[in-house]
Protein backbone atom coordinates (compact mmCIF):
# COMPACT_ATOMS: atom_id res chain seq x y z
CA UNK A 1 136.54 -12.07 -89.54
CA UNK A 2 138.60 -9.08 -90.40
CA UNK A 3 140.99 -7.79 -88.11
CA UNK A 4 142.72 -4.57 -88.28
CA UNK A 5 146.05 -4.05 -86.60
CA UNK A 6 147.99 -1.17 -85.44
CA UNK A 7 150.76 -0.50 -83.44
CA UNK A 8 154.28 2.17 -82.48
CA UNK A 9 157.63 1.16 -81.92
CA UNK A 10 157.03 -0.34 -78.52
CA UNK A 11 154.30 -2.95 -79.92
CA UNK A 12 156.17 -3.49 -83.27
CA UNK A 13 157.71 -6.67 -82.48
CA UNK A 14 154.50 -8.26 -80.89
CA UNK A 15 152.54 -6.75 -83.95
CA UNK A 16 154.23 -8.65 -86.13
CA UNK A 17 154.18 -12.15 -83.88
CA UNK A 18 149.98 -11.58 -83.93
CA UNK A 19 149.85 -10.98 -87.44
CA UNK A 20 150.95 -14.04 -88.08
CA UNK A 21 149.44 -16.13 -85.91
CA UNK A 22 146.16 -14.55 -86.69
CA UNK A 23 146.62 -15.18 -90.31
CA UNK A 24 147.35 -19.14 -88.80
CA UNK A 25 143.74 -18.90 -87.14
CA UNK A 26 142.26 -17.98 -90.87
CA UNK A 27 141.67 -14.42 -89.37
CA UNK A 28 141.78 -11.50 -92.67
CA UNK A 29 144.62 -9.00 -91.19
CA UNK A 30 144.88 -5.49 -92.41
CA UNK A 31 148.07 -4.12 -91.42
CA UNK A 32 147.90 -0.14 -90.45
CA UNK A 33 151.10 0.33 -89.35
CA UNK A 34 153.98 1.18 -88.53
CA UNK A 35 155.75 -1.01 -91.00
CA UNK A 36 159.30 -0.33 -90.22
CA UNK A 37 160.79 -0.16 -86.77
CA UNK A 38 161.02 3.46 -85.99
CA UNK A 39 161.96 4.53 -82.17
CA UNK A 40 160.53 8.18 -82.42
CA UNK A 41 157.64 7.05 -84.16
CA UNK A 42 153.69 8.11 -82.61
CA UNK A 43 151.25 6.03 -82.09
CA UNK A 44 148.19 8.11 -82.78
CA UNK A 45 148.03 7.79 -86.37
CA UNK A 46 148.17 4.43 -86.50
CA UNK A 47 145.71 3.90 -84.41
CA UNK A 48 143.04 6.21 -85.16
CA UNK A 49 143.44 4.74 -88.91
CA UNK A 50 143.32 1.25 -87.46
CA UNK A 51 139.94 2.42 -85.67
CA UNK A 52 138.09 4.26 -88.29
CA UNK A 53 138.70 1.19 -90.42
CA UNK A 54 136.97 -0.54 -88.05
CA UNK A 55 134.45 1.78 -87.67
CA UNK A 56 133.92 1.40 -91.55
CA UNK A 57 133.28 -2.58 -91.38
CA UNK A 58 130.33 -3.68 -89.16
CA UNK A 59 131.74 -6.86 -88.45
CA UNK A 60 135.50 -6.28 -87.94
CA UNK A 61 137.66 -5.60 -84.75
CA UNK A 62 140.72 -3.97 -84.23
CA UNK A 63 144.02 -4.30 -81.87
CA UNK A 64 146.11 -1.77 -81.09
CA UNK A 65 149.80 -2.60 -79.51
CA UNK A 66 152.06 -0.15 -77.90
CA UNK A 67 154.17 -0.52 -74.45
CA UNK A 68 151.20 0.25 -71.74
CA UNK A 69 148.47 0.13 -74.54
CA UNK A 70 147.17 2.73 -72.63
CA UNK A 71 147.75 5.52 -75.31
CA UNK A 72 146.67 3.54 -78.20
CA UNK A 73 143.59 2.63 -76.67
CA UNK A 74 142.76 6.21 -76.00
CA UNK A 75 143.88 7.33 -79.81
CA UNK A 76 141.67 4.36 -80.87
CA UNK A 77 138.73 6.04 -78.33
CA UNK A 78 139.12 9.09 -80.26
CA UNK A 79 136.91 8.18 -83.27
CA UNK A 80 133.43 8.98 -83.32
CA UNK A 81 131.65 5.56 -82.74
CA UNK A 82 133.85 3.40 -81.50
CA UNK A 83 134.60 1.37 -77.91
CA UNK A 84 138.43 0.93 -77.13
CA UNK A 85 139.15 -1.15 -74.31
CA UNK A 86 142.46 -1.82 -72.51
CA UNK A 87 142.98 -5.78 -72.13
CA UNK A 88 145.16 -6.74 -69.52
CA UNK A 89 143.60 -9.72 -68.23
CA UNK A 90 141.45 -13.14 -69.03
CA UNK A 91 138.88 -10.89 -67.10
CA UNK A 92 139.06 -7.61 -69.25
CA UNK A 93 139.30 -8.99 -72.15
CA UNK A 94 135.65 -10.56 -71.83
CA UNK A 95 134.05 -7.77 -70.33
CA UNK A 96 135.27 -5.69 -73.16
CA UNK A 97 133.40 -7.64 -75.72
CA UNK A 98 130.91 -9.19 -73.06
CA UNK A 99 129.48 -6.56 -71.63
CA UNK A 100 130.45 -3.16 -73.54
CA UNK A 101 131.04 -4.41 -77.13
CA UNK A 102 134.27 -3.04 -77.68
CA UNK A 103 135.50 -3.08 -81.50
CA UNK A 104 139.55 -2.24 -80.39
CA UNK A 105 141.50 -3.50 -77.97
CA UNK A 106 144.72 -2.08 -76.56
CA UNK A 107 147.37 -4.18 -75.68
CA UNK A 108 150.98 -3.28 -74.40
CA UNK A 109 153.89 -5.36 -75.14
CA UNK A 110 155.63 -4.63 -72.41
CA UNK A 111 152.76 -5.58 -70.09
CA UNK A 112 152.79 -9.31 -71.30
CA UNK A 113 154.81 -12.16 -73.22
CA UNK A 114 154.08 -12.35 -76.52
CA UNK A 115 152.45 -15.60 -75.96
CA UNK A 116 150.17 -13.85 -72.75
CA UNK A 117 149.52 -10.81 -75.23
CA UNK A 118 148.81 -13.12 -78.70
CA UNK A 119 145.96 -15.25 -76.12
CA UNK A 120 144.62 -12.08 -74.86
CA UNK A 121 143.76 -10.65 -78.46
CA UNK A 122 142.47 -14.56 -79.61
CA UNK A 123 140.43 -14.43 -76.42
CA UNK A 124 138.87 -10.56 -77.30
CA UNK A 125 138.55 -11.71 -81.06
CA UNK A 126 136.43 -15.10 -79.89
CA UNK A 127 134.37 -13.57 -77.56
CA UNK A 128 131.04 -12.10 -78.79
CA UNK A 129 128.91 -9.12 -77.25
CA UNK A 130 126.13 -10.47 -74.67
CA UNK A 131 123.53 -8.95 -75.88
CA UNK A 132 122.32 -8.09 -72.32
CA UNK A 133 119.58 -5.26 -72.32
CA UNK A 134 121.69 -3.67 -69.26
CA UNK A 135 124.39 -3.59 -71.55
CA UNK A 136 123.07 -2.45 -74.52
CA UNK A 137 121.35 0.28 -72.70
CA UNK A 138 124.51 1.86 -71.44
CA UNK A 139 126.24 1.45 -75.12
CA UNK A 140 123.03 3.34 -76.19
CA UNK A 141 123.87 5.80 -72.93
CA UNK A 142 127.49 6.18 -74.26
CA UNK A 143 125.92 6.71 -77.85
CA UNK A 144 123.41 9.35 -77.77
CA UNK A 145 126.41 11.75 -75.61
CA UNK A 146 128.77 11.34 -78.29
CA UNK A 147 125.98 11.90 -80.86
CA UNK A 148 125.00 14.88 -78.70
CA UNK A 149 127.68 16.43 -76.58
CA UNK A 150 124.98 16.41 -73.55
């Protein structure tokens, strides 16, 4: 599976950490960013190119790192088409793919050790979308408003 990564400053460090043990699991990484530490850096731009990538590739997911993971999941919410979820738990992370069939999840470093961050992502990679017909009715819900404003 491919597996697109993005992250500011404040995920940098744990960026790097998942990479790499992602790359361990036989996971294909793609790298968006930021590739040098940079403490005024902003974390949109990473993440909405981390997200549209994912948005390109059917069968890819994306993880986007800052300190809350709040802000990068929203940036990541910003392109057309896709589900960002924040993961902060066992619990969200398999309702995200479970039951709403998120493609990015957003992570914050300073939320979690690197190990409790690194399972989190493993955990949203692994997990696969339910399939539920109450589910994929309200992904079709979410859809058809952002297809048609209404």
């Amino acid at each position: 599976m491919r597996v697109h990564l993005a992250a500011d400053h404040a995920g940098f460090e744990l960026k790097a950490e998942l990479l790499k043990a992602l790359v361990d699991d036989g996971y294909d990484v793609t790298d968006h960013g930021a590739f040098a530490y940079d403490p005024e850096d902003d974390y949109p731009g990473f993440c909405i190119e981390c997200a549209e990538a994912v948005r390109e590739e059917t069968d890819a997911l994306g993880i986007v790192i800052g300190g809350s993971g709040n802000g990068e999941q929203i940036a990541a919410n910003k392109v057309e088409g896709i589900r960002a979820a924040l993961v902060h738990s066992e619990e969200t992370a398999l309702a995200a793919r479970e039951h709403n069939d998120a493609q990015v999840a957003g992570i914050g470093a300073r939320m979690h050790t690197t190990e409790g961050a690194i399972a989190l992502a493993k955990l949203f990679l692994s997990t696969p979308f339910s399939q539920a017909p109450r589910h994929q009715r309200r992904i079709d819900e979410l859809t058809a408003y952002e297809e048609s404003k209404r």
